[in-house]
C-alpha atoms as a PDB file:
ATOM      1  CA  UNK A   1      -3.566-155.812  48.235  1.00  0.00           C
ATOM      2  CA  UNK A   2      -1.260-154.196  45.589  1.00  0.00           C
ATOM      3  CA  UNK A   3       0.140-151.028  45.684  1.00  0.00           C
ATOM      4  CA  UNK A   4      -1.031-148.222  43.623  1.00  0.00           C
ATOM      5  CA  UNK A   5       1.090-147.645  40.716  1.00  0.00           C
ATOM      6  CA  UNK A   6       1.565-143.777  42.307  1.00  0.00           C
ATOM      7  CA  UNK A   7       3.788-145.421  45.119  1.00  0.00           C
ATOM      8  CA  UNK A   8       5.780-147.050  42.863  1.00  0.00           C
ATOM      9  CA  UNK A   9       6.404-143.979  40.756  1.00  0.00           C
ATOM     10  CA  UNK A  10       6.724-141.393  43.503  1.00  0.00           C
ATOM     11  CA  UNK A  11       9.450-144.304  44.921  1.00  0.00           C
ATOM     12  CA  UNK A  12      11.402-144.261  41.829  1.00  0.00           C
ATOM     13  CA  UNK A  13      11.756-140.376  41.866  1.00  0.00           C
ATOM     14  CA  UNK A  14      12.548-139.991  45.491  1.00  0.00           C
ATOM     15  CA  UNK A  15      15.352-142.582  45.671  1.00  0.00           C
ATOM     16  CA  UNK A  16      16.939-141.612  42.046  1.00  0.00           C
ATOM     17  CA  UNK A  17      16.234-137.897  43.469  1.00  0.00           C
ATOM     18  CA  UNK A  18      18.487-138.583  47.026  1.00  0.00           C
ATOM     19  CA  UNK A  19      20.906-141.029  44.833  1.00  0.00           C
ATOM     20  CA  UNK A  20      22.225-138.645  42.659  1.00  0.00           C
ATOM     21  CA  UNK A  21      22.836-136.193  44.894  1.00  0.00           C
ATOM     22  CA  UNK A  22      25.652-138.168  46.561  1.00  0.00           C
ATOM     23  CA  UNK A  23      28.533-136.930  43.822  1.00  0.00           C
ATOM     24  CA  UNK A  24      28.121-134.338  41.752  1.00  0.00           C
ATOM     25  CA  UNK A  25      27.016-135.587  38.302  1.00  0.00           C
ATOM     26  CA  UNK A  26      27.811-134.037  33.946  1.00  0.00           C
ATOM     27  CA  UNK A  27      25.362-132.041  32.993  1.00  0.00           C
ATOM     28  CA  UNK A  28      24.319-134.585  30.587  1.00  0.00           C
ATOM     29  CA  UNK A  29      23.804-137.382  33.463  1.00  0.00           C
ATOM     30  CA  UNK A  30      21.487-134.410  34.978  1.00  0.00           C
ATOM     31  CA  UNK A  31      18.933-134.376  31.901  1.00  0.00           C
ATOM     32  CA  UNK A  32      18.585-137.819  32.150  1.00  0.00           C
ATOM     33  CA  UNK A  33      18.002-138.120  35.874  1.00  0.00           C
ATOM     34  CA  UNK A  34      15.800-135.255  35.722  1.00  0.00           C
ATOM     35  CA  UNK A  35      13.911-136.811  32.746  1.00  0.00           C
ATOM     36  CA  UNK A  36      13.157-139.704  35.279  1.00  0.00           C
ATOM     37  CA  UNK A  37      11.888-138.153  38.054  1.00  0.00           C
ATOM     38  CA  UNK A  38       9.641-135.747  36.267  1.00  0.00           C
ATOM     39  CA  UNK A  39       8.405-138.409  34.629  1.00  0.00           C
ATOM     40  CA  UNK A  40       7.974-140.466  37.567  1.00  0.00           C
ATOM     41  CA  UNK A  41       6.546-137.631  39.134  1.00  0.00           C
ATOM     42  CA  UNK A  42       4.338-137.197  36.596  1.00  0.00           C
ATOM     43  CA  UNK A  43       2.302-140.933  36.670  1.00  0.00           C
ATOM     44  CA  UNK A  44       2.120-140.472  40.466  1.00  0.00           C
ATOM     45  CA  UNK A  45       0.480-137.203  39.307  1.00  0.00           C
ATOM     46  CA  UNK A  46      -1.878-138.874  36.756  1.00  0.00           C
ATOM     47  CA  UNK A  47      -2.813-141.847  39.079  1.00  0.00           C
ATOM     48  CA  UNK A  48      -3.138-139.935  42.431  1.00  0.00           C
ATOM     49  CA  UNK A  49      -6.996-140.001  42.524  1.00  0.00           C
ATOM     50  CA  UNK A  50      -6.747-143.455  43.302  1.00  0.00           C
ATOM     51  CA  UNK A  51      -4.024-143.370  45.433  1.00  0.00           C
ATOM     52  CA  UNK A  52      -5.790-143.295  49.077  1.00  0.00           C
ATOM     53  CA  UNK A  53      -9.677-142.615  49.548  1.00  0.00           C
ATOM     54  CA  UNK A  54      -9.084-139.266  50.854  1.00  0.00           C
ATOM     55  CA  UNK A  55      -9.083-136.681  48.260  1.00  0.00           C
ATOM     56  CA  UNK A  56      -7.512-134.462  50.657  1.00  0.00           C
ATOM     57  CA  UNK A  57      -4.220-136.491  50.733  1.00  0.00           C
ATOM     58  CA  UNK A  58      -4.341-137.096  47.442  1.00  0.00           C
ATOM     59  CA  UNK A  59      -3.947-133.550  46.283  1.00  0.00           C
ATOM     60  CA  UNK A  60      -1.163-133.339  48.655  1.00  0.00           C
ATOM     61  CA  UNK A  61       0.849-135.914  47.283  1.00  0.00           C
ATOM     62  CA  UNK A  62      -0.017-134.455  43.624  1.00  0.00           C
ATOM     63  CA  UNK A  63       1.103-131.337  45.446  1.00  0.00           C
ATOM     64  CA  UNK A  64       4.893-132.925  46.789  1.00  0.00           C
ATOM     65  CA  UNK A  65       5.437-134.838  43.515  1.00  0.00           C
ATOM     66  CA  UNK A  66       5.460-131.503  41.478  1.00  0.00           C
ATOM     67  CA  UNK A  67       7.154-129.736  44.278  1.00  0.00           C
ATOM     68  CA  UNK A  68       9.784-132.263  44.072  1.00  0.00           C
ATOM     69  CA  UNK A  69      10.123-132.139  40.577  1.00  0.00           C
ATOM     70  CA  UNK A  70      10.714-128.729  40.352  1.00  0.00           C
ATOM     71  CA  UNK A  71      13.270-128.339  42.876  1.00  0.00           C
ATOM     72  CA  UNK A  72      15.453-130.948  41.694  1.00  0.00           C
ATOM     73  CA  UNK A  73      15.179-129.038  38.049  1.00  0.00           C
ATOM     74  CA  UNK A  74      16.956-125.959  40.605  1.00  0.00           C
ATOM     75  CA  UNK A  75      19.452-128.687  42.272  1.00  0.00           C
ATOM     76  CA  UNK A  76      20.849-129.942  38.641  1.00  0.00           C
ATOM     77  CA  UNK A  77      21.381-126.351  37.599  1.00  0.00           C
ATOM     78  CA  UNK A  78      23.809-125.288  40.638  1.00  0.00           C
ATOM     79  CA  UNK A  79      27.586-126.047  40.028  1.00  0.00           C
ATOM     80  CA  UNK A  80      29.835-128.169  41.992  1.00  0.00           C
ATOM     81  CA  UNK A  81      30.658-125.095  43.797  1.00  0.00           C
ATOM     82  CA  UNK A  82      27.303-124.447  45.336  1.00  0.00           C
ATOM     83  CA  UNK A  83      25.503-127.512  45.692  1.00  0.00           C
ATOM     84  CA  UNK A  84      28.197-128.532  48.621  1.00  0.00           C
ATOM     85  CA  UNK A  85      28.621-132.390  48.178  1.00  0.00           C
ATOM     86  CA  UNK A  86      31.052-133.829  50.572  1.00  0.00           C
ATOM     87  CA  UNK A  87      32.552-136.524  48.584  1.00  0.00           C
ATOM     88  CA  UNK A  88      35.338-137.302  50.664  1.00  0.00           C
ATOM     89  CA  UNK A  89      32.935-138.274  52.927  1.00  0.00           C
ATOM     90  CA  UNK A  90      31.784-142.374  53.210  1.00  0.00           C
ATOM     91  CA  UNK A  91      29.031-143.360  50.827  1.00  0.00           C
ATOM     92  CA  UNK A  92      26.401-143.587  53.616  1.00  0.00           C
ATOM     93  CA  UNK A  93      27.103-139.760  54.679  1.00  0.00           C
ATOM     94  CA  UNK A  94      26.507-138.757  51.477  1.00  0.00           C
ATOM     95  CA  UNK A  95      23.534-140.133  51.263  1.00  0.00           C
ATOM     96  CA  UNK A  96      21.918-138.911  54.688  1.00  0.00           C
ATOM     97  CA  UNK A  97      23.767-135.140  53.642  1.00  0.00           C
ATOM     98  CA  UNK A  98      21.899-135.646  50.009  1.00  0.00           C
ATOM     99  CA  UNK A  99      18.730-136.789  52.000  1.00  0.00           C
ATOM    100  CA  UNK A 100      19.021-133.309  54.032  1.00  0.00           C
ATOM    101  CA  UNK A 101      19.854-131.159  50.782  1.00  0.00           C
ATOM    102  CA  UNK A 102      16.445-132.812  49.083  1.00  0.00           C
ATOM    103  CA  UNK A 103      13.983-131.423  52.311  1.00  0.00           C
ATOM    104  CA  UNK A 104      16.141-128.498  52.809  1.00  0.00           C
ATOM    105  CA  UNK A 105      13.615-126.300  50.212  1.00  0.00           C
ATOM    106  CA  UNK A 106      14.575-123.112  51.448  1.00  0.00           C
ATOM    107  CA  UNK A 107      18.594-123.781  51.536  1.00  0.00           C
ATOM    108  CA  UNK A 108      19.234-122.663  54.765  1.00  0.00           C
ATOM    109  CA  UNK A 109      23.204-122.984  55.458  1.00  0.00           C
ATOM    110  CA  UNK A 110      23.820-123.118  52.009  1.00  0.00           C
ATOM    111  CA  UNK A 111      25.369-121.039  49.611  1.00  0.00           C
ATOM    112  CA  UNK A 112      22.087-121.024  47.539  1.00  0.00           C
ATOM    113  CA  UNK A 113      20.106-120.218  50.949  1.00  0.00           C
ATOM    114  CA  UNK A 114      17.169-117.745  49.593  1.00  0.00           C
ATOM    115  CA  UNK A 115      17.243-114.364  50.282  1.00  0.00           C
ATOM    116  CA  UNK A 116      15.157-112.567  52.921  1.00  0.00           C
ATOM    117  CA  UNK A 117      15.780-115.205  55.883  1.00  0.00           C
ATOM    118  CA  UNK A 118      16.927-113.432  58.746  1.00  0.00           C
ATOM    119  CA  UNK A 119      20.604-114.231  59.962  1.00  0.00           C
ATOM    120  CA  UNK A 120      19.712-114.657  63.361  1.00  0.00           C
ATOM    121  CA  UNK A 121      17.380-117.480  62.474  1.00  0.00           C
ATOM    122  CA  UNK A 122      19.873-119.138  60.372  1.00  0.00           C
ATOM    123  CA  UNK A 123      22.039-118.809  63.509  1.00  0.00           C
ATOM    124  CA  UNK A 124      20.184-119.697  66.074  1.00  0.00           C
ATOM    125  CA  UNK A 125      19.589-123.002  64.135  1.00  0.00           C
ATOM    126  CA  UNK A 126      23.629-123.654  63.585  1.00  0.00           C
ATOM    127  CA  UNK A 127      26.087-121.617  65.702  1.00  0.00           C
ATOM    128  CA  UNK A 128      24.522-119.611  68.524  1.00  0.00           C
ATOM    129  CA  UNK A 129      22.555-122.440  69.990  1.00  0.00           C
ATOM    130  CA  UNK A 130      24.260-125.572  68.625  1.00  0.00           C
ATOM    131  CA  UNK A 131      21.759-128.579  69.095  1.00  0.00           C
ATOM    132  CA  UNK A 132      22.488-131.675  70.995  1.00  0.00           C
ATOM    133  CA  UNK A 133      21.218-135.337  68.775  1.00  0.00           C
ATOM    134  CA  UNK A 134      19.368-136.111  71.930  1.00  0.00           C
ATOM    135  CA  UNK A 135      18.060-132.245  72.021  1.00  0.00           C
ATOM    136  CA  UNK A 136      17.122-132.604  68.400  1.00  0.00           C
ATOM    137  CA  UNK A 137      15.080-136.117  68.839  1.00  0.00           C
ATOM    138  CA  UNK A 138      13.175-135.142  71.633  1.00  0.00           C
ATOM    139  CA  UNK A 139      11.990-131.994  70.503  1.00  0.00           C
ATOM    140  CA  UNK A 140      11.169-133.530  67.282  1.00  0.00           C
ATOM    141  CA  UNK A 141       9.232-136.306  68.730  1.00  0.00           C
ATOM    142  CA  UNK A 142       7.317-133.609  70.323  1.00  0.00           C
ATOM    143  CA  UNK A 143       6.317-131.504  67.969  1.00  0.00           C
ATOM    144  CA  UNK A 144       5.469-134.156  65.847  1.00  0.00           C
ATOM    145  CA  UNK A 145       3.035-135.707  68.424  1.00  0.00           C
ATOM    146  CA  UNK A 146       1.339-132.016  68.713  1.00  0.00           C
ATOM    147  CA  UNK A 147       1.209-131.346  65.170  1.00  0.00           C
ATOM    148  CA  UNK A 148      -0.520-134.792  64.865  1.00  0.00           C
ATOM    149  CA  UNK A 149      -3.104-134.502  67.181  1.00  0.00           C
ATOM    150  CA  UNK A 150      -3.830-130.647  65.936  1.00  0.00           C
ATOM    151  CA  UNK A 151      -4.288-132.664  62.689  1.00  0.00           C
ATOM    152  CA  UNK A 152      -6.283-135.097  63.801  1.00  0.00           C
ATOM    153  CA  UNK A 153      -8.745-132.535  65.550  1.00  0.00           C
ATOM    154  CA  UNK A 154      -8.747-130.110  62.330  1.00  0.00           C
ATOM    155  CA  UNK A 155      -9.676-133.286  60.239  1.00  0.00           C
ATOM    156  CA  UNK A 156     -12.183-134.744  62.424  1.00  0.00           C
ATOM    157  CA  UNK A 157     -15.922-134.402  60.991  1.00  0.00           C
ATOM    158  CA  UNK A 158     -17.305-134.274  64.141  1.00  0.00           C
ATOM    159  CA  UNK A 159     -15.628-131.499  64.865  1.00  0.00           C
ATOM    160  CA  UNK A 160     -16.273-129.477  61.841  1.00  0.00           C
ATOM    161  CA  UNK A 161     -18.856-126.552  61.478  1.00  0.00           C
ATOM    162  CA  UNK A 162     -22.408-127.933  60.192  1.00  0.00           C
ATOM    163  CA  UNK A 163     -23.141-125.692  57.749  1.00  0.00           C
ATOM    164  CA  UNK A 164     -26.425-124.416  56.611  1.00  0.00           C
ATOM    165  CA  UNK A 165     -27.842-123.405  53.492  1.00  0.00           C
ATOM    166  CA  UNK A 166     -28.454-119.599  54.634  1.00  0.00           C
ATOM    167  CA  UNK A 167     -24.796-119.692  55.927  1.00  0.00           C
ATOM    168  CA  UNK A 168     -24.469-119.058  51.968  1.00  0.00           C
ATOM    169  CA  UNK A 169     -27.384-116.874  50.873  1.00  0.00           C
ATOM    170  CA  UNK A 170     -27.028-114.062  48.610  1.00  0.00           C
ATOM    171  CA  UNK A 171     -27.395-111.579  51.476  1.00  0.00           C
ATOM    172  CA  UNK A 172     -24.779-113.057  53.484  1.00  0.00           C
ATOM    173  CA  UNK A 173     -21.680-112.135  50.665  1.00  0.00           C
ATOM    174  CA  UNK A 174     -20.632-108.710  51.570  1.00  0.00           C
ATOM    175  CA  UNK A 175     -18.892-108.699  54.615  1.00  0.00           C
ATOM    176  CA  UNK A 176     -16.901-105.637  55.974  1.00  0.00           C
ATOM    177  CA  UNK A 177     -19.868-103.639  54.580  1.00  0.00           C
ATOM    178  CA  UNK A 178     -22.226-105.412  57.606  1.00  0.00           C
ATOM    179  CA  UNK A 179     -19.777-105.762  59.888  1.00  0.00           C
ATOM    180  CA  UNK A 180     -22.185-104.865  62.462  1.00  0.00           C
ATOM    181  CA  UNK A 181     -24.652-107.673  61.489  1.00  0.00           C
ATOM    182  CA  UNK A 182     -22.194-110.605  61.444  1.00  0.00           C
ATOM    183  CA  UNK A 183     -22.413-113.226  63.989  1.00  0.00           C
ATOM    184  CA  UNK A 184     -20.132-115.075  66.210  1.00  0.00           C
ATOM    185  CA  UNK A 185     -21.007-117.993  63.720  1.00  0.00           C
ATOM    186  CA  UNK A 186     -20.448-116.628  60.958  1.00  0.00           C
ATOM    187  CA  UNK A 187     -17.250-115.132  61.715  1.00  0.00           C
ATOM    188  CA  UNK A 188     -16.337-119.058  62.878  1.00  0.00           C
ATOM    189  CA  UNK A 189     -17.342-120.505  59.919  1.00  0.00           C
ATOM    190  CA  UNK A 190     -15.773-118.223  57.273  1.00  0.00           C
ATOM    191  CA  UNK A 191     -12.475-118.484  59.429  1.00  0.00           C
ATOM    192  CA  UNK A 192     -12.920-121.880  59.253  1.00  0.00           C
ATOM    193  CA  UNK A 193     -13.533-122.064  55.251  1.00  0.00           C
ATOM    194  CA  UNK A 194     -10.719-119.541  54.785  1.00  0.00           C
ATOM    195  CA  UNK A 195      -8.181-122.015  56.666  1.00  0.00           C
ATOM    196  CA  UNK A 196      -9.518-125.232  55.943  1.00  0.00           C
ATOM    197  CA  UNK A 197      -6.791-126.063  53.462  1.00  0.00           C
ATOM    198  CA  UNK A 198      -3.764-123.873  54.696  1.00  0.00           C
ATOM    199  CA  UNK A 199      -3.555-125.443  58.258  1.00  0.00           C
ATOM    200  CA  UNK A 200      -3.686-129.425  57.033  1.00  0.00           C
ATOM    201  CA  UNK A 201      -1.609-128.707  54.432  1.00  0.00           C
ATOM    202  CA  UNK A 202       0.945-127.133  56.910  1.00  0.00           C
ATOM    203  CA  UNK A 203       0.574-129.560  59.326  1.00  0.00           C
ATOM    204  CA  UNK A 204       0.887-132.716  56.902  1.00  0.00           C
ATOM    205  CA  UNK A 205       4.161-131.187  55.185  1.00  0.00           C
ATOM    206  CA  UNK A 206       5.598-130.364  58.515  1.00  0.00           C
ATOM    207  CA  UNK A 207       4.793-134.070  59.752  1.00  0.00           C
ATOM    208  CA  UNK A 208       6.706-135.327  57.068  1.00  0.00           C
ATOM    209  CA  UNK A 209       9.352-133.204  57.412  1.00  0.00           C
ATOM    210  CA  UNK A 210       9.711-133.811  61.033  1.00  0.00           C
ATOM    211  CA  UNK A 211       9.371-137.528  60.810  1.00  0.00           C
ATOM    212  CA  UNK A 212      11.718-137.936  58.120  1.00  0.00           C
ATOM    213  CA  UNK A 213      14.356-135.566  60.336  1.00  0.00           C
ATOM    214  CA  UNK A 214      14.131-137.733  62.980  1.00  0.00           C
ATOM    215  CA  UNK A 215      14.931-141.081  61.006  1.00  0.00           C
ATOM    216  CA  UNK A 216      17.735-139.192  59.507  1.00  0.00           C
ATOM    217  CA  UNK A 217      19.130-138.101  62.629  1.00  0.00           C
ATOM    218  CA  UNK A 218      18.438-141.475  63.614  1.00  0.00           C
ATOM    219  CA  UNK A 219      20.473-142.994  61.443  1.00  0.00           C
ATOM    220  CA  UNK A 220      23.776-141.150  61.875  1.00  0.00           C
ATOM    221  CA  UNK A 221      22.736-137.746  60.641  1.00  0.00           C
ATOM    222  CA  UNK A 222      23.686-134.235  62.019  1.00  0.00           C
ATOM    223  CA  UNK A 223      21.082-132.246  63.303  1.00  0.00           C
ATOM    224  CA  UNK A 224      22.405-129.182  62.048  1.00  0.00           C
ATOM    225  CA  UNK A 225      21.569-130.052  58.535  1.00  0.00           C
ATOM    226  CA  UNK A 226      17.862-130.464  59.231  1.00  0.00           C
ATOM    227  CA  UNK A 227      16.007-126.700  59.941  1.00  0.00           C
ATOM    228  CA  UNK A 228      12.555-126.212  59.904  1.00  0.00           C
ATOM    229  CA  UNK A 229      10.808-126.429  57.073  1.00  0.00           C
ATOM    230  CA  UNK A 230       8.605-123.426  57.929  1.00  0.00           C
ATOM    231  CA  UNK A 231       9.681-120.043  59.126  1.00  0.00           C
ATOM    232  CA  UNK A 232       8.183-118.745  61.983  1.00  0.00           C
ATOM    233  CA  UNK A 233       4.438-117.552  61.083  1.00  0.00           C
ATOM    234  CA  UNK A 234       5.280-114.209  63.286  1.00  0.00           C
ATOM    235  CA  UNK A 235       7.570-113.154  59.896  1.00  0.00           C
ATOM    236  CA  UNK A 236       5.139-113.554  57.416  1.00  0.00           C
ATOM    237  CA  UNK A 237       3.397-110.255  57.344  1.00  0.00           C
ATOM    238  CA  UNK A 238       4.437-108.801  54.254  1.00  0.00           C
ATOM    239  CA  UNK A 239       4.779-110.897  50.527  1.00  0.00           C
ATOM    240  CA  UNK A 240       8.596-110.481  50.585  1.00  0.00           C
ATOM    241  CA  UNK A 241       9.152-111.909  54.396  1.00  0.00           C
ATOM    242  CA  UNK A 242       6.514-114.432  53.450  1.00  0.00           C
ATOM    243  CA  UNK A 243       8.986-116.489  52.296  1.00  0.00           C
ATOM    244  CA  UNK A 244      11.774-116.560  55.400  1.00  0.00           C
END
């Protein structure tokens, strides 16, 4: 069976995307690379309905691709300076430290690290609590088993709320205004439609994330260069600490 022509695209954009991060590149030689992966990007985008059966994972990869797109558009605009490339380093370093730069959205331990993250978090990745490669694979490997199964439970049919068509009657709209008159169900449910997006999506980026850390680290790369891709949900309770 052939592969869909959105594998082959979103290939092409992912290795040119690690690739020429490994020196730093004219500003010229930027344009053009970034000209290919949006491009790339951009038929894995057009093609993605028929990438799996699941529309669900579908989206999400339209999702990634324009994700990706955009923040190596940011990457190509920082100067030697701040995008860090070790080039005195051995050509297979560079590539797993331009393989950690392309997941590392939120450029923490980098000069270009956004603002708002707090510096104890930042720390407690790096310094404070410096992390073993054997620490880092089996905690790893263990969250990505949990985050797996809490997928596959959240994604299981079976398991879903069977909805009924007075679950969505007219009457049933307002909500704080019969607070008194809502049921156990219908709490469920409307937590459950609310949600039914946010958690997969978390979980499915955070596999990925987690699976390609630990084939990085794998492979000779430090542990220190691979945070979280999530903050902590516990910091997210106003719009501007949303984003540590």
């Amino acid at each position: 069976m052939a592969l869909p022509i959105t594998f082959y695209a979103s290939s092409i954009a992912y290795v040119v995307g690690i690739l020429s991060l490994t020196s730093y590149r004219p500003f010229s030689t930027r344009v053009i690379l970034w000209t290919v992966i949006a491009t790339s990007n951009a038929i894995a985008v057009a093609n993605a309905k028929n990438f799996t059966p699941d529309m669900f994972y579908n989206w999400w990869w339209t999702l990634l691709s324009i994700q990706q797109t955009l923040f190596m558009g940011f990457l190509y605009r920082l100067d030697r300076a701040n995008l860090v490339i070790p080039e005195q380093l051995p050509y297979h370093q560079r590539v797993l430290h331009a393989w950690a730069i392309f997941w590392n959205y939120r450029g923490i331990g980098t000069p270009w690290q956004i603002s708002y993250i707090p510096p104890e978090r930042v720390l407690g990745f790096q310094v404070e609590r410096p992390t073993t490669r054997r620490r880092f694979l089996k905690i790893r490997t263990f969250n990505f088993l949990v985050m797996f199964l809490a997928l596959c439970v959240w994604t299981d049919p079976l398991l879903a709320p069977q909805f009924r068509p007075e679950d969505f009657a007219a009457d049933k709209e307002p909500f704080f205004r019969r607070i008194n008159q809502v049921t156990l169900r219908e709490f469920m449910f409307r937590t459950w439609i609310t949600f039914q997006h946010v958690i997969p999506s978390w979980l499915t980026f955070s596999l990925v994330h987690t699976s390609i850390s630990i084939s990085a680290v794998l492979l000779g790369g430090r542990p220190e260069e691979w945070p979280p891709l999530f903050g902590s949900i516990f910091e997210a309770y106003s719009v501007r600490r949303y984003w540590r």
